[in-house]
N, C-alpha and C. Protein backbone atom coordinates (compact mmCIF):
# COMPACT_ATOMS: atom_id res chain seq x y z
N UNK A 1 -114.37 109.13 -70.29
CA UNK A 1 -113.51 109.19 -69.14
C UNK A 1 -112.58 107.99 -69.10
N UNK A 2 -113.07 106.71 -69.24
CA UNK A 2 -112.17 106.13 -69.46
C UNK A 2 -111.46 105.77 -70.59
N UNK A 3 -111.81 106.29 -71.32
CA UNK A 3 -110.72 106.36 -72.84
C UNK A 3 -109.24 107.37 -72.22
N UNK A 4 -109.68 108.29 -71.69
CA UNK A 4 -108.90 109.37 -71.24
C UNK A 4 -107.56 108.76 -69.95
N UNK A 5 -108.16 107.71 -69.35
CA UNK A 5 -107.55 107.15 -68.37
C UNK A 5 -106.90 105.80 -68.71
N UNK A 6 -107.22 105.28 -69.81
CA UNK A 6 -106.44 104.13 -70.52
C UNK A 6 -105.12 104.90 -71.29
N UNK A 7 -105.30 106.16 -72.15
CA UNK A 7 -104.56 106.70 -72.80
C UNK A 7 -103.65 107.65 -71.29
N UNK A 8 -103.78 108.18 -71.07
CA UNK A 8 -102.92 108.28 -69.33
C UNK A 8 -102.17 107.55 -69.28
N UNK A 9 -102.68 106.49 -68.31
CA UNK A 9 -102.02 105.25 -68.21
C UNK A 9 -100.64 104.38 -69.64
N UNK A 10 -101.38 104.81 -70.60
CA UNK A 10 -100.39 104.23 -71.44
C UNK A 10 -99.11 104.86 -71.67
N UNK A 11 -99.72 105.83 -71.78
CA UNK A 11 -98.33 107.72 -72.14
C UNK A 11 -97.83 107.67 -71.17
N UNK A 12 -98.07 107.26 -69.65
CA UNK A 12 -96.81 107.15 -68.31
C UNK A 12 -96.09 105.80 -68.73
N UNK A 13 -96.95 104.98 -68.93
CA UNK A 13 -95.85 103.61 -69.75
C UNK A 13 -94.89 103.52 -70.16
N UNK A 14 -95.10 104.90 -71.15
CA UNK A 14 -94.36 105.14 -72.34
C UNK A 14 -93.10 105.41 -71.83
N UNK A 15 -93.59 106.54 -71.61
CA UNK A 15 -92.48 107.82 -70.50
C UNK A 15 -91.53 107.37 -69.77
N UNK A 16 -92.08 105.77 -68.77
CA UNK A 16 -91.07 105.26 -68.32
C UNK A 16 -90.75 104.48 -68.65
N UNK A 17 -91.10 103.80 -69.99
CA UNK A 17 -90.03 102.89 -70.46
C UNK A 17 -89.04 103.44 -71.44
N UNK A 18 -89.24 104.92 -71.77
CA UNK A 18 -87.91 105.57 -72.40
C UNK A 18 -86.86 106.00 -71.57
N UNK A 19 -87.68 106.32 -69.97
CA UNK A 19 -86.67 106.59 -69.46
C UNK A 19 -85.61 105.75 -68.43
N UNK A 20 -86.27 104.54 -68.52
CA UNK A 20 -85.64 103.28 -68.33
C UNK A 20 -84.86 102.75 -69.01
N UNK A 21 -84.61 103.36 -69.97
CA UNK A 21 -83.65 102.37 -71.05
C UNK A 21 -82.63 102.93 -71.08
N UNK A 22 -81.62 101.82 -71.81
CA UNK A 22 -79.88 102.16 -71.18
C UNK A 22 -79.36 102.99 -71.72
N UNK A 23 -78.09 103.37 -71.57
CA UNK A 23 -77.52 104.21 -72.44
C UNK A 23 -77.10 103.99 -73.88
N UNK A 24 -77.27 104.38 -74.25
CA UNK A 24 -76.63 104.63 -76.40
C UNK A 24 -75.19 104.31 -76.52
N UNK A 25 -75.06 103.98 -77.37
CA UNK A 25 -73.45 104.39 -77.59
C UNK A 25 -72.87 104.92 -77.36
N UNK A 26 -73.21 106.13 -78.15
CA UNK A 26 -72.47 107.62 -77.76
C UNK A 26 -72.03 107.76 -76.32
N UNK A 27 -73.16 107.94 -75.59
CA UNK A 27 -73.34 107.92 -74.34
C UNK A 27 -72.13 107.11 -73.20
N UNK A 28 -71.85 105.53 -74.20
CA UNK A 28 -71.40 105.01 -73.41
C UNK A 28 -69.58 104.88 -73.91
N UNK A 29 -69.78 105.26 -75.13
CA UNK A 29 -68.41 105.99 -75.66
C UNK A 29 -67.69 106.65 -75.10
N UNK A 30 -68.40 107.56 -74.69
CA UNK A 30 -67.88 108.74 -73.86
C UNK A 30 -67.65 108.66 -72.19
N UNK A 31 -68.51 107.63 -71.56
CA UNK A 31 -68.56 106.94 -70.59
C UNK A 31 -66.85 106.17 -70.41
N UNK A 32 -66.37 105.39 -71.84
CA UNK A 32 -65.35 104.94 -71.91
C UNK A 32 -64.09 105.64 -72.30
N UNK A 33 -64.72 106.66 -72.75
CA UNK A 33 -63.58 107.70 -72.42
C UNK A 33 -63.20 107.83 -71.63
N UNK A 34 -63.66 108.28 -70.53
CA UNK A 34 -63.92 108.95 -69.36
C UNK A 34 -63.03 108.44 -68.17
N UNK A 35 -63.28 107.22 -68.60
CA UNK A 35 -63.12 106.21 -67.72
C UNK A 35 -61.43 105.79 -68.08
N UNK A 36 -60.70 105.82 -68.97
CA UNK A 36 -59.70 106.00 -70.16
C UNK A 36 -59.02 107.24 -69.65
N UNK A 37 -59.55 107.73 -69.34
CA UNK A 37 -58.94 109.10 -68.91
C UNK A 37 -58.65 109.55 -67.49
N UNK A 38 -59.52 108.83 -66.61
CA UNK A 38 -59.16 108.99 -64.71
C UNK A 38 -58.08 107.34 -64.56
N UNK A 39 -58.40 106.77 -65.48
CA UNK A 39 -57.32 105.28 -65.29
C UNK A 39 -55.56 106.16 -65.59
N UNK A 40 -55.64 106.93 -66.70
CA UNK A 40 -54.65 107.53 -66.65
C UNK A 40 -53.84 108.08 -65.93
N UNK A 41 -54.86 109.29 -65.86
CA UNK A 41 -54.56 110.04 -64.78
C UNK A 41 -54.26 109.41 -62.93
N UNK A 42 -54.86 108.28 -63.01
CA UNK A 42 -54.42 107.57 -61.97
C UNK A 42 -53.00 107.22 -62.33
N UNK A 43 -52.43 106.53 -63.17
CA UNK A 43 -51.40 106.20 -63.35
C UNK A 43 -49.83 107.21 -63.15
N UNK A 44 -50.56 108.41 -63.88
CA UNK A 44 -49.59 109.51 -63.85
C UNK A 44 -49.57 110.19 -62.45
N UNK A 45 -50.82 110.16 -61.49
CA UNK A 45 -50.39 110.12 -60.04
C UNK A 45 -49.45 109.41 -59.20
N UNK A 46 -49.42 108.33 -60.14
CA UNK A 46 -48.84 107.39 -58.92
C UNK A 46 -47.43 107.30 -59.33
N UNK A 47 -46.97 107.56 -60.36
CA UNK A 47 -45.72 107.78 -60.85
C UNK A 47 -44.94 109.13 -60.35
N UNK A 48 -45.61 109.75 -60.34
CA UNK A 48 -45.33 111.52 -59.80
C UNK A 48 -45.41 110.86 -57.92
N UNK A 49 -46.08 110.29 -57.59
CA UNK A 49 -45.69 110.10 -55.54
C UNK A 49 -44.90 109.30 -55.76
N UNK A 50 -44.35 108.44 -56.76
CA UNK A 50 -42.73 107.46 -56.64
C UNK A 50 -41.97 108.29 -56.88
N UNK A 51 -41.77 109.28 -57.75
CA UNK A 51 -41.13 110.20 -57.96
C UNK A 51 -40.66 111.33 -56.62
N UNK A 52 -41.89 111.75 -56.20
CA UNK A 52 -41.59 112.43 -55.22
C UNK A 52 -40.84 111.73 -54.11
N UNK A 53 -41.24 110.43 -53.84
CA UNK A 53 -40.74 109.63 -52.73
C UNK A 53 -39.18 109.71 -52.99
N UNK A 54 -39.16 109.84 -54.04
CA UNK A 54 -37.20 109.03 -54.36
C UNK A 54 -36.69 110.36 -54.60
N UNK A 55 -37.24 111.96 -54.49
CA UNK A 55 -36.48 112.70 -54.26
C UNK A 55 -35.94 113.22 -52.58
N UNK A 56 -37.57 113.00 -52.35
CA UNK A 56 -37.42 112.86 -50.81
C UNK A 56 -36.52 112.48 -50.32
N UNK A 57 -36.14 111.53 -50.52
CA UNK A 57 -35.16 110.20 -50.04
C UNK A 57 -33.73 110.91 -50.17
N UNK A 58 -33.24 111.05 -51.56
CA UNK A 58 -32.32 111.72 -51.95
C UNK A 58 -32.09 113.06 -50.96
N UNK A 59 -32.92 114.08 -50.75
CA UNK A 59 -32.59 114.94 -50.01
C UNK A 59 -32.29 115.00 -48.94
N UNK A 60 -33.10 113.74 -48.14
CA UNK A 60 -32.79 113.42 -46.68
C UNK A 60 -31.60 113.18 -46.95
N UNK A 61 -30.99 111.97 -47.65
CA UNK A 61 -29.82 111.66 -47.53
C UNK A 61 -28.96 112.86 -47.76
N UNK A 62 -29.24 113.59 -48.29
CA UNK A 62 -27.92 114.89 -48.47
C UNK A 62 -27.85 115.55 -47.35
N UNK A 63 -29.35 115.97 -46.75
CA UNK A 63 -29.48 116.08 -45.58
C UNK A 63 -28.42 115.87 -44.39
N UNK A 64 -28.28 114.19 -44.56
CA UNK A 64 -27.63 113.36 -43.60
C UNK A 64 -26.34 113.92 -43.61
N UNK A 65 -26.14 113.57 -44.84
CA UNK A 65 -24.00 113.99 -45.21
C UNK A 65 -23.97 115.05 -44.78
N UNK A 66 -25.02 116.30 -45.23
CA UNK A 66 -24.01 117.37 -44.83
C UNK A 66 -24.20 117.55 -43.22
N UNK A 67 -25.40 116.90 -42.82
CA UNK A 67 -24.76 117.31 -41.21
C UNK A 67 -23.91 116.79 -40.53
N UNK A 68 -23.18 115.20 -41.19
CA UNK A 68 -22.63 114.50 -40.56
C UNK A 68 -21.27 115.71 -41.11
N UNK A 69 -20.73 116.00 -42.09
CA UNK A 69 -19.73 116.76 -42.26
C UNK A 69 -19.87 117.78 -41.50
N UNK A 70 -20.96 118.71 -41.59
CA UNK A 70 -20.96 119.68 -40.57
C UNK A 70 -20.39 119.57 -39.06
N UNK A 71 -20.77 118.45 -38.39
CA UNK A 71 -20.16 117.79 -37.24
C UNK A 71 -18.82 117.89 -37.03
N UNK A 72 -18.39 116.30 -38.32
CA UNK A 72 -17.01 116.74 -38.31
C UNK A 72 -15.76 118.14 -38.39
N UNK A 73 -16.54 118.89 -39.18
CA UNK A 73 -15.91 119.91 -39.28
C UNK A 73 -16.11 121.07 -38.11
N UNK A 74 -17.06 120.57 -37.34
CA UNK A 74 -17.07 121.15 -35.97
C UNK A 74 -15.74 120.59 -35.04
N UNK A 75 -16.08 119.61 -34.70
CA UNK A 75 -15.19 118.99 -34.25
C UNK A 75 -13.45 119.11 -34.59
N UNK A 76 -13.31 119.31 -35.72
CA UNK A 76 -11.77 119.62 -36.58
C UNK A 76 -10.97 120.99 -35.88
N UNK A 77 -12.60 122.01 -35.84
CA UNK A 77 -12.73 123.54 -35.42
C UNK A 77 -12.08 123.22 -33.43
N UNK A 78 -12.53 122.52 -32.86
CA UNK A 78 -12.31 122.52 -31.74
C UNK A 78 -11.48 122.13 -30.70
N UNK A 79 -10.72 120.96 -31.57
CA UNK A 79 -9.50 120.35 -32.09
C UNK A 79 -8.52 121.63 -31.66
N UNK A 80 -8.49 122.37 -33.16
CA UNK A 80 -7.63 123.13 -33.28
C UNK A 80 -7.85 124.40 -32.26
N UNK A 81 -8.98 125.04 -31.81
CA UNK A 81 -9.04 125.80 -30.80
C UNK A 81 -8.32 125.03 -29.69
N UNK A 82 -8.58 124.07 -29.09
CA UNK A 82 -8.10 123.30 -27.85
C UNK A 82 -6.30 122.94 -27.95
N UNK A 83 -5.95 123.01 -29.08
CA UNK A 83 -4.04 122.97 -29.19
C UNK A 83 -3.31 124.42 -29.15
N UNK A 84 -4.41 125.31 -29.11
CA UNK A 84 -4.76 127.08 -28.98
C UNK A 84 -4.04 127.47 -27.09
N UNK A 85 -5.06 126.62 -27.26
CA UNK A 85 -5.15 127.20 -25.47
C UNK A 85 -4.13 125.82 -24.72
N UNK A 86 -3.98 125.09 -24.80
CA UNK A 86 -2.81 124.11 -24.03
C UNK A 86 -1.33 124.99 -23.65
């Protein structure tokens, strides 16, 4: 019985000191891949929301012009109705 309970005891030892131990290479290769690869992809996010920002921008501003022309050319319109009716 206690042969049986020394050898127990040793084979859980075992068990957790394999499964305590670090990762391999491979393991951590691929780990650095990985990692190589969301750094990227971070990068190419953040280039694509500057991107988007500075079209944004651009459109507002066209935005702007054409309503400010729109205005004016209201105004041009009312002008000339109002020398209509005098």
């Amino acid at each position: 019985m206690n042969k049986m309970l020394i050898a127990a005891a040793a084979s859980s030892v075992l068990l957790l000191a394999g499964c305590a131990s670090g990762p391999d290479e491979e393991t951590t290769a691929q780990m650095d891949e990985l990692s190589n690869q969301v750094s990227q992809l971070s990068q190419e996010v953040s280039s694509m929301k500057s991107e988007l920002s500075s079209e944004v921008q651009k459109s507002s501003d066209a935005a702007m012009a054409a309503q400010e022309e729109a205005a004016r050319a209201n105004e041009r319109i009312d002008n000339i109705a109002q020398s209509y009716t005098k």
